[in-house]
PDB file of N, CA and C in Angstrom:
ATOM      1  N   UNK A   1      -6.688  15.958   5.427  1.00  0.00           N
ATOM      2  CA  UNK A   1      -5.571  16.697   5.940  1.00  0.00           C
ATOM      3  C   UNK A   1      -5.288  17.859   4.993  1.00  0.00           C
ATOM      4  N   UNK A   2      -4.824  19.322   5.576  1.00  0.00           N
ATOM      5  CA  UNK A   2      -4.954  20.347   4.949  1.00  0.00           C
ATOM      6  C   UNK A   2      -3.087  20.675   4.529  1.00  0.00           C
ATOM      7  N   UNK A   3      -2.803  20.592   3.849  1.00  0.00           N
ATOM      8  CA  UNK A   3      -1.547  20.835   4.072  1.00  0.00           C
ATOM      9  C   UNK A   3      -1.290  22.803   3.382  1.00  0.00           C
ATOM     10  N   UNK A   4      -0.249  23.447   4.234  1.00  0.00           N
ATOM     11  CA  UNK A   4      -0.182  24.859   3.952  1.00  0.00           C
ATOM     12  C   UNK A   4       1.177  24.843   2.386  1.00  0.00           C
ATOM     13  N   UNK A   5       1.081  25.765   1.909  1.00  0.00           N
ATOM     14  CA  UNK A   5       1.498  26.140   0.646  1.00  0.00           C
ATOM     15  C   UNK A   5       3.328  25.400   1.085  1.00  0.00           C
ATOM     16  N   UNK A   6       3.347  26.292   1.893  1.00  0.00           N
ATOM     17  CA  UNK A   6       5.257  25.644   1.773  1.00  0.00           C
ATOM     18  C   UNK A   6       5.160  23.951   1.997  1.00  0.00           C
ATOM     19  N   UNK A   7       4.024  23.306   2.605  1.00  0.00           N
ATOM     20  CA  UNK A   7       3.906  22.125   3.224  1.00  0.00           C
ATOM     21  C   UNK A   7       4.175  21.545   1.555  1.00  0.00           C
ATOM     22  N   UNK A   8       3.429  21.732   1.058  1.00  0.00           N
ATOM     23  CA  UNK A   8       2.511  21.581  -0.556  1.00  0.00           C
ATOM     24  C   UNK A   8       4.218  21.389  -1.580  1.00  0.00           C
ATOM     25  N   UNK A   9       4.670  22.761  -1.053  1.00  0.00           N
ATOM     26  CA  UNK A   9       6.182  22.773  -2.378  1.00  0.00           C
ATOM     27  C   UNK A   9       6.802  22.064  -1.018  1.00  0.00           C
ATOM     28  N   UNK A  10       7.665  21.527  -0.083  1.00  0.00           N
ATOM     29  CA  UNK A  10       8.608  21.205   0.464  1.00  0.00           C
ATOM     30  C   UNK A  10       8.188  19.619  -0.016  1.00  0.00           C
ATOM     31  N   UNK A  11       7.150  19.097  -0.364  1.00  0.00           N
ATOM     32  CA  UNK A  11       6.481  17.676  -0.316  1.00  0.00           C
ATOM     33  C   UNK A  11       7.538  17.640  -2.267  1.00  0.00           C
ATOM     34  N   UNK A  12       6.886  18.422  -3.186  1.00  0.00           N
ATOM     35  CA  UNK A  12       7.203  17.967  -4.688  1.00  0.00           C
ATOM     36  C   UNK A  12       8.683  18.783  -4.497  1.00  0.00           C
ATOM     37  N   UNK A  13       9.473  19.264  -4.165  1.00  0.00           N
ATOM     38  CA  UNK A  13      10.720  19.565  -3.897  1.00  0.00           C
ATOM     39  C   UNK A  13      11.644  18.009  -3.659  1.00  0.00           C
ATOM     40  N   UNK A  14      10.759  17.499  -2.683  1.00  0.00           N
ATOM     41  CA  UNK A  14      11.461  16.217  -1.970  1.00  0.00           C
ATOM     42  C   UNK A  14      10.813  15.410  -2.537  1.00  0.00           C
ATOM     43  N   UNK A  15      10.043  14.997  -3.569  1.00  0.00           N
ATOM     44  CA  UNK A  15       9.592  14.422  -4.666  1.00  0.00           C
ATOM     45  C   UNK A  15      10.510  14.370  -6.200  1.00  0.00           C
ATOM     46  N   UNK A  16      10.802  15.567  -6.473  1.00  0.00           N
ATOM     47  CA  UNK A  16      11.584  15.917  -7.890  1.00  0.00           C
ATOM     48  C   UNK A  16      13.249  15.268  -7.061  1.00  0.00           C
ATOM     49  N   UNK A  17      13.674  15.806  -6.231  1.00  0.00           N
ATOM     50  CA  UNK A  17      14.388  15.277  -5.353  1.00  0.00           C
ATOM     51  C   UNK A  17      15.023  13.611  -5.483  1.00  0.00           C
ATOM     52  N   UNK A  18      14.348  12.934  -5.030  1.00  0.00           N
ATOM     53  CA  UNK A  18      14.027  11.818  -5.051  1.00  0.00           C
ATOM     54  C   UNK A  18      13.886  11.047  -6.670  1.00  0.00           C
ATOM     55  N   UNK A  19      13.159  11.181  -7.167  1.00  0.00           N
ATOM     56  CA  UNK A  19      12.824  11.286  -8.702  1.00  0.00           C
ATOM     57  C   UNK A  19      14.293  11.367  -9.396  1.00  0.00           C
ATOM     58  N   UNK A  20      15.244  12.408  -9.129  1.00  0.00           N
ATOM     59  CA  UNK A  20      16.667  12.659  -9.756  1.00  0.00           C
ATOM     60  C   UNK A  20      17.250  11.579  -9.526  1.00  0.00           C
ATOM     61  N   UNK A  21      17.338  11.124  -8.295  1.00  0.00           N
ATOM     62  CA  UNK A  21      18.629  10.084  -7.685  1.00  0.00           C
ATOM     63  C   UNK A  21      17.809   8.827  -8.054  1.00  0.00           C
ATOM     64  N   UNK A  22      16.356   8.182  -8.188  1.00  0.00           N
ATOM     65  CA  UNK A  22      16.311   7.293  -8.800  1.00  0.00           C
ATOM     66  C   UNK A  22      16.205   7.226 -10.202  1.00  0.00           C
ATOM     67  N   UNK A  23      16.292   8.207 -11.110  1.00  0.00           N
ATOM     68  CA  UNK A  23      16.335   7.825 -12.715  1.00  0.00           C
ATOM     69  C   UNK A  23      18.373   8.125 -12.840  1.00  0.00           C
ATOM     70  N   UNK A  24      18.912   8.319 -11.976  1.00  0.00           N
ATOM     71  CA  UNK A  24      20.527   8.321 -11.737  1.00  0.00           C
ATOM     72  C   UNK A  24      21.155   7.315 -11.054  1.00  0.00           C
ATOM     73  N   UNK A  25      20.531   6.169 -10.891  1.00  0.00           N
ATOM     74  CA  UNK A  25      20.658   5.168 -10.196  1.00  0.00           C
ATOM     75  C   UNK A  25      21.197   4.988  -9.056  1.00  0.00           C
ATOM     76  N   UNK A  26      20.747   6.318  -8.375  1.00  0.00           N
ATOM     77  CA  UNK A  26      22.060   6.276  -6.915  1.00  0.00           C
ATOM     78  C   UNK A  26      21.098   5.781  -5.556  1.00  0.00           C
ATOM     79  N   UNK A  27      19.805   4.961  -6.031  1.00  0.00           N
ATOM     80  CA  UNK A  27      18.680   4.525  -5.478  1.00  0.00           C
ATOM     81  C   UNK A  27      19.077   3.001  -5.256  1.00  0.00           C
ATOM     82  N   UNK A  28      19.128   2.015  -3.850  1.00  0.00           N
ATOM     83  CA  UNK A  28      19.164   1.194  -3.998  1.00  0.00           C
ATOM     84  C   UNK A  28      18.157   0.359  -3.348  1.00  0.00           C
ATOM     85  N   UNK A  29      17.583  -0.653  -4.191  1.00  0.00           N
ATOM     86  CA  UNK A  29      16.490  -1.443  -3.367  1.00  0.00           C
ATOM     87  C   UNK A  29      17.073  -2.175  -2.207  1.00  0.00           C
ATOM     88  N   UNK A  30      16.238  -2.021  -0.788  1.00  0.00           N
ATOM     89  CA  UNK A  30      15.987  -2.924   0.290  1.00  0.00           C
ATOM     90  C   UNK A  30      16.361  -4.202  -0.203  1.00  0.00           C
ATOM     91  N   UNK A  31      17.286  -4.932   0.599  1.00  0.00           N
ATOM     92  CA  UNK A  31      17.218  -5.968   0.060  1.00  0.00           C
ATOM     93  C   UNK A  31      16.178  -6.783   0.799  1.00  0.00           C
ATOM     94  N   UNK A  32      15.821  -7.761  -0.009  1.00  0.00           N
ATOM     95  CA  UNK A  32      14.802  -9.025  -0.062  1.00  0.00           C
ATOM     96  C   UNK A  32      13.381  -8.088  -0.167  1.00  0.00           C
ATOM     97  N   UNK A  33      13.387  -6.970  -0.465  1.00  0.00           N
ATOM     98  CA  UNK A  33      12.127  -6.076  -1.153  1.00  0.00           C
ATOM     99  C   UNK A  33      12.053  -6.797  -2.583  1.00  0.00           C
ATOM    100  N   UNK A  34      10.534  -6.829  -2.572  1.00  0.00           N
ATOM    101  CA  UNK A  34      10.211  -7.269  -4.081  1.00  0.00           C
ATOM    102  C   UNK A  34       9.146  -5.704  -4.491  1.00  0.00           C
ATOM    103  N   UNK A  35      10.174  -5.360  -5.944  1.00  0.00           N
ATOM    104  CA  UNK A  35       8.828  -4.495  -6.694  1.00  0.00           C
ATOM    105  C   UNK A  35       8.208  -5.323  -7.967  1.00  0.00           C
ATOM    106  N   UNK A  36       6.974  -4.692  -7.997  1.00  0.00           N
ATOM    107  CA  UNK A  36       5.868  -5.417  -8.529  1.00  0.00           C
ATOM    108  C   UNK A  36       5.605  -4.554  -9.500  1.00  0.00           C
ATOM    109  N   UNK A  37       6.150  -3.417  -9.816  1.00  0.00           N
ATOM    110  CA  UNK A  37       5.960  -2.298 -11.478  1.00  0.00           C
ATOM    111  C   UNK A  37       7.161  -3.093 -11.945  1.00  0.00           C
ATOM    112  N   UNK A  38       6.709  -2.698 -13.455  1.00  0.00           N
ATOM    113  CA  UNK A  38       7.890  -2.936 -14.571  1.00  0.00           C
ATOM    114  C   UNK A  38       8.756  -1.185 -14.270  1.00  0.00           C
ATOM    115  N   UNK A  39       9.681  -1.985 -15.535  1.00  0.00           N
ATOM    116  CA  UNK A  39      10.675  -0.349 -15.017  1.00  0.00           C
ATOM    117  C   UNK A  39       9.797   0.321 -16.298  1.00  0.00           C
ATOM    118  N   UNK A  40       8.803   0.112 -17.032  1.00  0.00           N
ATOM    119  CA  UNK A  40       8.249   1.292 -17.881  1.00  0.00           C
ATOM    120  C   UNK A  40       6.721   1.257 -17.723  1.00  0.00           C
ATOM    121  N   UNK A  41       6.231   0.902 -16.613  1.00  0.00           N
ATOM    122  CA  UNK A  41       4.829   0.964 -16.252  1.00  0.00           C
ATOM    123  C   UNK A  41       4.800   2.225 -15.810  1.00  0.00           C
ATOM    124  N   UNK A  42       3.654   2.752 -15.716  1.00  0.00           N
ATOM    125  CA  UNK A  42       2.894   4.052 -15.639  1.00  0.00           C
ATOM    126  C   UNK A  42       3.336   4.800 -14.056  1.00  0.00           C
ATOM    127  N   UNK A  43       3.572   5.992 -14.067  1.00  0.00           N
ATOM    128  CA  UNK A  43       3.642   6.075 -12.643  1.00  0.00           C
ATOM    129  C   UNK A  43       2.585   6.175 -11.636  1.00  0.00           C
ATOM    130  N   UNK A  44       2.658   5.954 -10.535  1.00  0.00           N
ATOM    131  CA  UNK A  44       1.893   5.528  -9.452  1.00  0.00           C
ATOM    132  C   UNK A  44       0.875   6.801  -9.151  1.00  0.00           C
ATOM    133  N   UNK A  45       0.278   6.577  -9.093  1.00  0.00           N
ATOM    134  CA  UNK A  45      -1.104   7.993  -8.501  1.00  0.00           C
ATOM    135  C   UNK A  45      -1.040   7.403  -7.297  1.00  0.00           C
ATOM    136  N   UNK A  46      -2.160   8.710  -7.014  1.00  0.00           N
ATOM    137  CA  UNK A  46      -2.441   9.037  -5.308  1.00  0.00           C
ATOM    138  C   UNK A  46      -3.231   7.455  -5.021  1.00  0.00           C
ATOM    139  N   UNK A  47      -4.554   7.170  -6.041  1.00  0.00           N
ATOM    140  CA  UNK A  47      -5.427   6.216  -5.972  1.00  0.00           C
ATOM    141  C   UNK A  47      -4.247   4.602  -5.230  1.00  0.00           C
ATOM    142  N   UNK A  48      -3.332   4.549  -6.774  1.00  0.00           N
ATOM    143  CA  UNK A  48      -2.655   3.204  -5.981  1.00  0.00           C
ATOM    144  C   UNK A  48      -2.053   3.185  -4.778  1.00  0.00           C
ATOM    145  N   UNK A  49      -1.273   4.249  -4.474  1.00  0.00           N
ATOM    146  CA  UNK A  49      -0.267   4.443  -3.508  1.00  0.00           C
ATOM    147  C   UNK A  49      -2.087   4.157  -1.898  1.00  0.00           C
ATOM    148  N   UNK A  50      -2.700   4.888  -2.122  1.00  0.00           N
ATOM    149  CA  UNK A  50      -4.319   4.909  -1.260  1.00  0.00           C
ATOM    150  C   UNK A  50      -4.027   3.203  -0.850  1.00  0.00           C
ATOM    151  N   UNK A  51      -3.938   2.672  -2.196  1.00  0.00           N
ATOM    152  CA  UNK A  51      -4.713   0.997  -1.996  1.00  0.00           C
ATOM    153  C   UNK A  51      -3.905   0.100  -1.038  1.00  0.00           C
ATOM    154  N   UNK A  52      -2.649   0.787  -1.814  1.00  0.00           N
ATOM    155  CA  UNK A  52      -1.474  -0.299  -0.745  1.00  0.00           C
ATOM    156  C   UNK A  52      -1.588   0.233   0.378  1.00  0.00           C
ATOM    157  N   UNK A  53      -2.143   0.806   0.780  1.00  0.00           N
ATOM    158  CA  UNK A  53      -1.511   1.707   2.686  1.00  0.00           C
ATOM    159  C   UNK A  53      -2.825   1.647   3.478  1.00  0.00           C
ATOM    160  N   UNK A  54      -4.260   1.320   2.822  1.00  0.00           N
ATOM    161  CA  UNK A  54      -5.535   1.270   2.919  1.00  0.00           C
ATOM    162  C   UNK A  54      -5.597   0.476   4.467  1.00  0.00           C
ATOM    163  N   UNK A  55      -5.770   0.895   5.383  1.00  0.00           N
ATOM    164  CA  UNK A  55      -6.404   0.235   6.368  1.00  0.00           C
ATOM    165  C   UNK A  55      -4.975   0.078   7.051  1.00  0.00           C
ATOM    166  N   UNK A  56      -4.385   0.253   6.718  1.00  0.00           N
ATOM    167  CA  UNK A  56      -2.659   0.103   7.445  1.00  0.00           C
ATOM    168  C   UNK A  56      -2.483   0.787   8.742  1.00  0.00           C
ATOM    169  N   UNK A  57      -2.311   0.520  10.297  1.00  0.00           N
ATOM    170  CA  UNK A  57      -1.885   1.975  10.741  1.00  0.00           C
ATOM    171  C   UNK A  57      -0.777   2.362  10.619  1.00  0.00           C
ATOM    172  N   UNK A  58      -0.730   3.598  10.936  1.00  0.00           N
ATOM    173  CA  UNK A  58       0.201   4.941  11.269  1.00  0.00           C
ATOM    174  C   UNK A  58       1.135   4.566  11.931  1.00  0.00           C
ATOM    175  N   UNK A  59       2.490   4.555  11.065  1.00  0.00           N
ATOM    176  CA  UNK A  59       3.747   4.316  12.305  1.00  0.00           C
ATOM    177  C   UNK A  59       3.250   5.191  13.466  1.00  0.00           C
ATOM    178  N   UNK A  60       3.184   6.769  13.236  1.00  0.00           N
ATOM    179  CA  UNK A  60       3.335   7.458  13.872  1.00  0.00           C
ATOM    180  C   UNK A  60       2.549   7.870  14.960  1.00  0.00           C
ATOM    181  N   UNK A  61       1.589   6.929  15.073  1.00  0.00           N
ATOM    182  CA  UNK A  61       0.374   6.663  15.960  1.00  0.00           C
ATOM    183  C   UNK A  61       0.788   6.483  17.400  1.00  0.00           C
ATOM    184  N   UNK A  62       2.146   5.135  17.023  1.00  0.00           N
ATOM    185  CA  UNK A  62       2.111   4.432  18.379  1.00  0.00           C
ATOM    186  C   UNK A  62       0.985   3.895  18.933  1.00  0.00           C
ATOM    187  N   UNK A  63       0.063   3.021  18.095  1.00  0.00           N
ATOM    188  CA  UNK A  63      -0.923   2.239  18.695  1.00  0.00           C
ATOM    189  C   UNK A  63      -0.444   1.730  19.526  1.00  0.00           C
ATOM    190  N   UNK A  64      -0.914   1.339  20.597  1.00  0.00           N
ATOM    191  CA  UNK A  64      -0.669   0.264  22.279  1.00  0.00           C
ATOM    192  C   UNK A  64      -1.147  -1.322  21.519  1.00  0.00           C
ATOM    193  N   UNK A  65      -2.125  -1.184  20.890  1.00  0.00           N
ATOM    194  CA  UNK A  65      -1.950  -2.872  19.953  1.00  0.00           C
ATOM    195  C   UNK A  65      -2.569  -2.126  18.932  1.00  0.00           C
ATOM    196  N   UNK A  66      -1.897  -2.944  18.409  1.00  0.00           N
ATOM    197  CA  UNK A  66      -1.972  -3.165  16.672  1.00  0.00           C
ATOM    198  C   UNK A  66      -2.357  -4.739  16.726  1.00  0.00           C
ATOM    199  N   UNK A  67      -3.753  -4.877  15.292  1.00  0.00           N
ATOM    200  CA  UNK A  67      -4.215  -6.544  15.312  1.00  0.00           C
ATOM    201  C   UNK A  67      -3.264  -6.918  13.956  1.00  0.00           C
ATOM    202  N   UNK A  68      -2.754  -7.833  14.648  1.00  0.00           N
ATOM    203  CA  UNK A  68      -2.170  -8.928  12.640  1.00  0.00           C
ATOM    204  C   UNK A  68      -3.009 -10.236  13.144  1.00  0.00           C
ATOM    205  N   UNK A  69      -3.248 -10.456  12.292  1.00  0.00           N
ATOM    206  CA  UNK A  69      -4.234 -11.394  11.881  1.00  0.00           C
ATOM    207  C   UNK A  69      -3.299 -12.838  11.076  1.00  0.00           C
ATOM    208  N   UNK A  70      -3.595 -13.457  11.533  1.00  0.00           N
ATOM    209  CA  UNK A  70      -2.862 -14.839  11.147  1.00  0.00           C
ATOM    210  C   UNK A  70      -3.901 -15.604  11.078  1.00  0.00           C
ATOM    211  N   UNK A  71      -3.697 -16.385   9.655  1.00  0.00           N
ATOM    212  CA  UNK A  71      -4.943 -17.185   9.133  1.00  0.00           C
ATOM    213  C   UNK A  71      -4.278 -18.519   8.185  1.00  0.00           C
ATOM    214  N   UNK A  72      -4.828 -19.488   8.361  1.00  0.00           N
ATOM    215  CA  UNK A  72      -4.567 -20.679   7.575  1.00  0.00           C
ATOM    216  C   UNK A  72      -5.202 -20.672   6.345  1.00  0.00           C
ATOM    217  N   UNK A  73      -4.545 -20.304   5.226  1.00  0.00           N
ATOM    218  CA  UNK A  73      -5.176 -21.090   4.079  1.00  0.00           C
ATOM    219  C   UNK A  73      -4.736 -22.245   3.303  1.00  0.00           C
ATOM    220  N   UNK A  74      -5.329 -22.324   1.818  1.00  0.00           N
ATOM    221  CA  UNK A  74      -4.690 -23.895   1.055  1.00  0.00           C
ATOM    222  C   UNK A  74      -3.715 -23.160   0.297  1.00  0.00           C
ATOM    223  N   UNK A  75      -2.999 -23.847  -0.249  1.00  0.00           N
ATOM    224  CA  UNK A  75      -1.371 -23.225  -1.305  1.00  0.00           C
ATOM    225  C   UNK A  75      -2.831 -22.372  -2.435  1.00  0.00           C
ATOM    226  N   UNK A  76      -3.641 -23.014  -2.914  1.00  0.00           N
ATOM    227  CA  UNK A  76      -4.324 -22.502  -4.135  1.00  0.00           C
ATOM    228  C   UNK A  76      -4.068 -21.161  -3.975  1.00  0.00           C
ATOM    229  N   UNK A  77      -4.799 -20.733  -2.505  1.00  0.00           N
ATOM    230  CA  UNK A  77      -5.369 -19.336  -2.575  1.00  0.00           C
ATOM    231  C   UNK A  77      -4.248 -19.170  -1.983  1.00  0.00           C
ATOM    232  N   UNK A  78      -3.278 -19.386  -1.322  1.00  0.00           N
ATOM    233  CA  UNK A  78      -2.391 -18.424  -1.096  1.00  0.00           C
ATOM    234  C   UNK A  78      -1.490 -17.929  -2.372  1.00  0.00           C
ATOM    235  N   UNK A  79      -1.529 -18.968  -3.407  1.00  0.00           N
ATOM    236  CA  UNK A  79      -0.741 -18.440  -5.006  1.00  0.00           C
ATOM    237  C   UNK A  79      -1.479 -17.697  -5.646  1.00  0.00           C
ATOM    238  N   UNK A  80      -3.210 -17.346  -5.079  1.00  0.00           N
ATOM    239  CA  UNK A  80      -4.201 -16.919  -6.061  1.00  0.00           C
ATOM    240  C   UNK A  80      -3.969 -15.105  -5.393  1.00  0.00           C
ATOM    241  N   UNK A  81      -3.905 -15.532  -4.503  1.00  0.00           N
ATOM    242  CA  UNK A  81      -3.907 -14.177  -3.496  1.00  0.00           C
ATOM    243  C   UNK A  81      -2.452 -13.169  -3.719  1.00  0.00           C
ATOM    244  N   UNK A  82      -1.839 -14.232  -4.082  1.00  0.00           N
ATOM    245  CA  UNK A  82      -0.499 -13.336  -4.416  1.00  0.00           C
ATOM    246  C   UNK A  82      -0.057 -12.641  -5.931  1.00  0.00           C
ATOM    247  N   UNK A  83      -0.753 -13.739  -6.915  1.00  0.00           N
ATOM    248  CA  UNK A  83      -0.856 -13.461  -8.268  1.00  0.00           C
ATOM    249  C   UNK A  83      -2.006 -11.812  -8.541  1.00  0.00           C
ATOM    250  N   UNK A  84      -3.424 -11.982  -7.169  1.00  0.00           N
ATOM    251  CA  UNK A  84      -3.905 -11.059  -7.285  1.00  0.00           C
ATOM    252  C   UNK A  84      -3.363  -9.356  -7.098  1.00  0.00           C
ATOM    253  N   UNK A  85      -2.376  -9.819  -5.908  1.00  0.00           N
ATOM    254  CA  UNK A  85      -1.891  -8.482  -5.278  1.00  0.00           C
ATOM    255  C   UNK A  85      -0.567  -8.162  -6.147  1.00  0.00           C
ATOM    256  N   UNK A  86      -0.122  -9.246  -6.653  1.00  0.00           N
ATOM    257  CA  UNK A  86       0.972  -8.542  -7.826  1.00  0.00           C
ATOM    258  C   UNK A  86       0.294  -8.050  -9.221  1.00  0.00           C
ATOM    259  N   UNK A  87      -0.684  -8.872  -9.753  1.00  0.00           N
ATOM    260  CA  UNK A  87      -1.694  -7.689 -10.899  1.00  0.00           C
ATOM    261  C   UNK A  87      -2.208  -6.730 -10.105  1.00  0.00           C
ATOM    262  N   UNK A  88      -2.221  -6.197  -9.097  1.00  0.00           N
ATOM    263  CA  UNK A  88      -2.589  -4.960  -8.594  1.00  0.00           C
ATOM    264  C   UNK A  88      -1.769  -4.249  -8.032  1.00  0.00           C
ATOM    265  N   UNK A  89      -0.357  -4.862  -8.105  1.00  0.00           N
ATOM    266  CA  UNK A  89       0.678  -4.074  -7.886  1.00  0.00           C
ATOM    267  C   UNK A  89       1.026  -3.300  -6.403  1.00  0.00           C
ATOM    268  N   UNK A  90       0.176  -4.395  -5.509  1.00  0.00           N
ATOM    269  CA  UNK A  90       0.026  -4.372  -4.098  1.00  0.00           C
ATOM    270  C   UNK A  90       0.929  -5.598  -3.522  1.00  0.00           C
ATOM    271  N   UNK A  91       1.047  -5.524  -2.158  1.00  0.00           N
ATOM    272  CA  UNK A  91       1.119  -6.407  -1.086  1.00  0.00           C
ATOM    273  C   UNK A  91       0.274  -7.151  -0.733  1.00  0.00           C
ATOM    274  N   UNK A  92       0.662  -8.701  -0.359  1.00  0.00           N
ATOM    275  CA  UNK A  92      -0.677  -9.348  -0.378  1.00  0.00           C
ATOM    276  C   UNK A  92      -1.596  -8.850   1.378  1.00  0.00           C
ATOM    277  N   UNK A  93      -0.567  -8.607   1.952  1.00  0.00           N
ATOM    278  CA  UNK A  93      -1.240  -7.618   3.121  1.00  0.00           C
ATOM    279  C   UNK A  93      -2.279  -6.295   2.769  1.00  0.00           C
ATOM    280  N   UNK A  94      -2.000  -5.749   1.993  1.00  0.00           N
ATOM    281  CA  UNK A  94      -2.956  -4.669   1.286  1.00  0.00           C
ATOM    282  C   UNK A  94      -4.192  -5.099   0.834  1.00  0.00           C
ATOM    283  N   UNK A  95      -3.752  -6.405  -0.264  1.00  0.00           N
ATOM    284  CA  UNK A  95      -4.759  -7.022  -0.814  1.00  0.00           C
ATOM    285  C   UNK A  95      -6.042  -7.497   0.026  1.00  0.00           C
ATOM    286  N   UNK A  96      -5.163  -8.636   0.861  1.00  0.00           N
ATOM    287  CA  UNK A  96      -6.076  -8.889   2.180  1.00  0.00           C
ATOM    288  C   UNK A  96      -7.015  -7.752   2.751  1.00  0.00           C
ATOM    289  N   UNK A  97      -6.608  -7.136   3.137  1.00  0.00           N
ATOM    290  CA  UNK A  97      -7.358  -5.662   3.686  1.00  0.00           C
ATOM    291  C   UNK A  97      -8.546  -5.367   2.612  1.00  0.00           C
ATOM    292  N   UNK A  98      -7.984  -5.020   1.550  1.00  0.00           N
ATOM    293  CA  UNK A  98      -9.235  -4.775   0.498  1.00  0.00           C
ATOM    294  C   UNK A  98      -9.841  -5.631   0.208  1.00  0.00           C
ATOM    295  N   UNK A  99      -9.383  -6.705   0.248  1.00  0.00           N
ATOM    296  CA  UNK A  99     -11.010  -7.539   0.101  1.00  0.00           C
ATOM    297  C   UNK A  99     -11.627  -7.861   1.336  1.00  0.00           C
ATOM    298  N   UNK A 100     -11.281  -8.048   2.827  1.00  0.00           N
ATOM    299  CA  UNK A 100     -12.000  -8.062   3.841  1.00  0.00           C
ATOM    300  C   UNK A 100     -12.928  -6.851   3.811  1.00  0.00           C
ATOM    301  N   UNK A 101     -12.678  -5.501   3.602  1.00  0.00           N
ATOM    302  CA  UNK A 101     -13.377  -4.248   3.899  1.00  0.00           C
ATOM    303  C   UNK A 101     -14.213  -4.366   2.707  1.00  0.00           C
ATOM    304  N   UNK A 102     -13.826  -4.902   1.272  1.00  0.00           N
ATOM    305  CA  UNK A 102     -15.022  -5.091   0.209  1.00  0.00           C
ATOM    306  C   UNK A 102     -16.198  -5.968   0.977  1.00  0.00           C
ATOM    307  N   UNK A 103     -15.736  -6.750   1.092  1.00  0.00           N
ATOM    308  CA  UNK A 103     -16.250  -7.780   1.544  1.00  0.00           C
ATOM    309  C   UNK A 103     -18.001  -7.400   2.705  1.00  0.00           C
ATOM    310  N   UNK A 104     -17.592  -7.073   3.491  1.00  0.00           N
ATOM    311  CA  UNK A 104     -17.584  -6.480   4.449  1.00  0.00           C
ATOM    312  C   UNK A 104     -18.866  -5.803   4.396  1.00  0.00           C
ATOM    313  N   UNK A 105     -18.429  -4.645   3.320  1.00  0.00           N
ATOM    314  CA  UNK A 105     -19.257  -3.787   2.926  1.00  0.00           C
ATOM    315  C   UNK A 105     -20.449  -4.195   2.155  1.00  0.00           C
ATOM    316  N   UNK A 106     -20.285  -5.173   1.330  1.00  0.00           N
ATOM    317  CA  UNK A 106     -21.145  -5.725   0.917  1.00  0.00           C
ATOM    318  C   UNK A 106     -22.462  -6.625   2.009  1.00  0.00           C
ATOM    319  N   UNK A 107     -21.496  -7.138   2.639  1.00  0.00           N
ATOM    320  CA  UNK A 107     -22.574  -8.618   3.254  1.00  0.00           C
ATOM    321  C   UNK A 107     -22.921  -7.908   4.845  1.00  0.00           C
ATOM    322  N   UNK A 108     -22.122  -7.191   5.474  1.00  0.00           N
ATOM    323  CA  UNK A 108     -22.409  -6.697   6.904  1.00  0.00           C
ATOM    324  C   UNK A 108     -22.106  -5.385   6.881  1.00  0.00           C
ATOM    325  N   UNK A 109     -22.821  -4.366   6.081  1.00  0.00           N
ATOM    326  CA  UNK A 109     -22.801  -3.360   6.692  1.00  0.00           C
ATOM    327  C   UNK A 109     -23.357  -2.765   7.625  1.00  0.00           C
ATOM    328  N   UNK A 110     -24.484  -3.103   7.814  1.00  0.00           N
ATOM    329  CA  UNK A 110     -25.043  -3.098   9.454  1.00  0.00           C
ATOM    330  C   UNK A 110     -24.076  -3.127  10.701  1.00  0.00           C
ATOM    331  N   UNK A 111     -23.290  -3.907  10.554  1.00  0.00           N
ATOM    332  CA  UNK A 111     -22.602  -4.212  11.286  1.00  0.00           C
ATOM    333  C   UNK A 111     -21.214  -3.447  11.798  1.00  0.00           C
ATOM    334  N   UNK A 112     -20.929  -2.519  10.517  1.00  0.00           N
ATOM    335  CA  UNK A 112     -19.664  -1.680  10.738  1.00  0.00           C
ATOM    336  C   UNK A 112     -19.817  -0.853  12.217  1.00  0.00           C
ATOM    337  N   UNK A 113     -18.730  -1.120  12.841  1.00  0.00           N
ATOM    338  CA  UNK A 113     -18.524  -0.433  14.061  1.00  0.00           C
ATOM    339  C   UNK A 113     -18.905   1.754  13.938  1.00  0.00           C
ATOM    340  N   UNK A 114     -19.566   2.163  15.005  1.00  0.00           N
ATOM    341  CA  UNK A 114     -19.074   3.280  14.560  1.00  0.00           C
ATOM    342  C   UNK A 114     -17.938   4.444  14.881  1.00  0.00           C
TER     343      UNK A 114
END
């Protein structure tokens, strides 16, 4: 996606923006939102922000279906899966995603749709 020059400053405008009112505390978390940074961990790049949203669709799509996937596992991996996506500072929905598409890529790539 190409974005034009005012696109470019109206984006870090409403970035610095944003940035003010949460180091002024006038930011309040969602409740029953969990964050997964410390308050002095590094800030977020393009790469992490990529990982969590990876394979996600587009509100703005309006897909006619959207797949969720519902799956049984054992407590192990569901505590292993969650411990993973909080050291990665993801959702375990994100997580999931990235390792199915790792996955994936590895053992059936033949197989990727085109």
């Amino acid at each position: 996606m190409t974005r034009t020059a005012k696109e470019r400053q109206d984006i870090r405008n409403w970035s610095e923006q944003l940035s003010a009112q949460a180091e002024s505390g006038q930011l309040e978390p969602i409740e029953g939102s969990r964050t997964y940074r410390g308050e002095n961990a590094p800030a977020m790049q393009d790469d992490d922000l990529l990982a969590i949203f990876q394979g996600r669709p587009r509100e703005e799509l309006r897909q006619p279906a959207k797949k969720t996937w519902r799956i049984r596992t054992t407590e192990e991996l569901d505590a292993w899966a969650a411990a993973g996506a909080k050291e990665e500072q993801i959702n375990t929905s994100a997580l999931v995603r990235k390792a199915v598409a790792e996955y994936l890529g590895h053992h059936h790539r033949t197989a990727q749709p085109a």
